[in-house]
C-alpha atoms as a PDB file:
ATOM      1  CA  UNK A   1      15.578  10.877   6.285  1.00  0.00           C
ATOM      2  CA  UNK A   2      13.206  10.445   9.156  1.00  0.00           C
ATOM      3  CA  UNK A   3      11.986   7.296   9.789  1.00  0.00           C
ATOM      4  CA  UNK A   4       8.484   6.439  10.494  1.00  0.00           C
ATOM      5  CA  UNK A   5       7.647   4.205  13.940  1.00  0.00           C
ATOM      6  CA  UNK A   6       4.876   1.261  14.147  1.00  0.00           C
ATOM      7  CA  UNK A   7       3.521  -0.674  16.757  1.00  0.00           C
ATOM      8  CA  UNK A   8       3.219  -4.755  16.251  1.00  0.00           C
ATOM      9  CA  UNK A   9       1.753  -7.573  17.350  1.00  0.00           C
ATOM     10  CA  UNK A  10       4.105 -10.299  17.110  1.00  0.00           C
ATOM     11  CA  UNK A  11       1.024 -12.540  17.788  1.00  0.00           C
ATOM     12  CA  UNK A  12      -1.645 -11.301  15.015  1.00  0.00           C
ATOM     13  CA  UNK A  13       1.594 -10.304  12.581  1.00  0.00           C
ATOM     14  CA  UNK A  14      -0.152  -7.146  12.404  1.00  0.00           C
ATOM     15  CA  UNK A  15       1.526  -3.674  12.624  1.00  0.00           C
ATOM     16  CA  UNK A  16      -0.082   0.302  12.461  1.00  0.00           C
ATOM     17  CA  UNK A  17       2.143   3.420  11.999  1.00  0.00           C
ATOM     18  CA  UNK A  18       2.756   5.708  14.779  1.00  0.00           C
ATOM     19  CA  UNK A  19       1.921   9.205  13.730  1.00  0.00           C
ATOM     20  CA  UNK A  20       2.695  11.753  17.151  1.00  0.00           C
ATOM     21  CA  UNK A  21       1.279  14.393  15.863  1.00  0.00           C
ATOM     22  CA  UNK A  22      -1.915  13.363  14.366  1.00  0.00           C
ATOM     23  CA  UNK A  23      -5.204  12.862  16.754  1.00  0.00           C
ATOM     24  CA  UNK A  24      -6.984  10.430  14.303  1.00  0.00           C
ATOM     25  CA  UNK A  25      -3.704   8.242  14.405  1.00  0.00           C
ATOM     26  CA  UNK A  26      -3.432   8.305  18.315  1.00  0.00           C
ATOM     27  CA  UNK A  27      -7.142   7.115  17.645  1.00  0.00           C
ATOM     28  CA  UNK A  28      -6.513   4.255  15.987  1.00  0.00           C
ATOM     29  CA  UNK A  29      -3.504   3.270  17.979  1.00  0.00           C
ATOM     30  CA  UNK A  30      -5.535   3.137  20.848  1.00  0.00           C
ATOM     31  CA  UNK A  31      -7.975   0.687  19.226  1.00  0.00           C
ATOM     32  CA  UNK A  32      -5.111  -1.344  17.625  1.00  0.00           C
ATOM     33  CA  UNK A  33      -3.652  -1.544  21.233  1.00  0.00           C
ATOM     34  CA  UNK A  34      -7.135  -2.514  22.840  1.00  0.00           C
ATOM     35  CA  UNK A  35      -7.614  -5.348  20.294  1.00  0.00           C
ATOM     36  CA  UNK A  36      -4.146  -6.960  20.789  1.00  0.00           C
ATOM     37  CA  UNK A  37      -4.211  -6.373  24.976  1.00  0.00           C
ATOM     38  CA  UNK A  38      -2.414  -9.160  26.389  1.00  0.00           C
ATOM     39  CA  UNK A  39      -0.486 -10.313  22.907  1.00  0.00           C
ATOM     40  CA  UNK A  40       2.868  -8.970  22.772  1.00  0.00           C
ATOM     41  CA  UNK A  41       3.763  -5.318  21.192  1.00  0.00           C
ATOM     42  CA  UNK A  42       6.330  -4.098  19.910  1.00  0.00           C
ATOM     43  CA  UNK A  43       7.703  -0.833  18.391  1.00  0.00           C
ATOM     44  CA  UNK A  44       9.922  -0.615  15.967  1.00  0.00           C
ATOM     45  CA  UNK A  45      11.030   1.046  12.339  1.00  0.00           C
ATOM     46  CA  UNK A  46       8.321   0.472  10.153  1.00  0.00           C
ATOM     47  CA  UNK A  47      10.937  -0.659   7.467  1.00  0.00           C
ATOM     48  CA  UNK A  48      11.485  -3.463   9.566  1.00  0.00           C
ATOM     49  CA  UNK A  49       7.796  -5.426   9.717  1.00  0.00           C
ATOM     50  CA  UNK A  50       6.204  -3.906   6.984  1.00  0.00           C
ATOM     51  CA  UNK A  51       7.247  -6.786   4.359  1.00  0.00           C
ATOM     52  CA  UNK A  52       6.543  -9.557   6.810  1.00  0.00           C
ATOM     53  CA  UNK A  53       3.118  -8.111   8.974  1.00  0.00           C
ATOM     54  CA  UNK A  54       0.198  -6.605   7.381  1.00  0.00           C
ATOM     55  CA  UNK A  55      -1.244  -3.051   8.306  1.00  0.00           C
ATOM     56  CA  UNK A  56      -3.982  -3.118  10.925  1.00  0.00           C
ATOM     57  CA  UNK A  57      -7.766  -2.013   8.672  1.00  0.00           C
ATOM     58  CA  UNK A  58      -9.014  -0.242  12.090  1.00  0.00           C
ATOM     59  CA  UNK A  59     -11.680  -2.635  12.993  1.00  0.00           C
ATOM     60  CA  UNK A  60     -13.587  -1.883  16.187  1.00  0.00           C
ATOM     61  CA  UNK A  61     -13.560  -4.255  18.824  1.00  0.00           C
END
């Protein structure tokens, strides 16, 4: 089974799902990494935040 990856913001309790492959994903990571610069990421199984962090919407900065 593979497992799918997210990057979280233990500060905001806010996670987004880490897609390699897929251009519009690397998009929004980028954004989601620009609006949490200077709280502290993390990445980890998604399994593992997705009950206690909610999915990052996308919003621009």
């Amino acid at each position: 089974m593979l497992k799918v990856r997210a990057r979280a913001c233990i500060k905001c309790r806010e996670y987004v799902n880490i897609y390699p492959n897929n251009p519009e994903n690397q998009n929004l990571l980028k954004v989601f990494e620009s609006n949490h610069r200077g709280h502290t990421l993390i990445t980890l199984d998604l399994d593992e935040v997705k009950d206690e962090y909610k999915n990052f919407e996308g919003q621009e900065l």
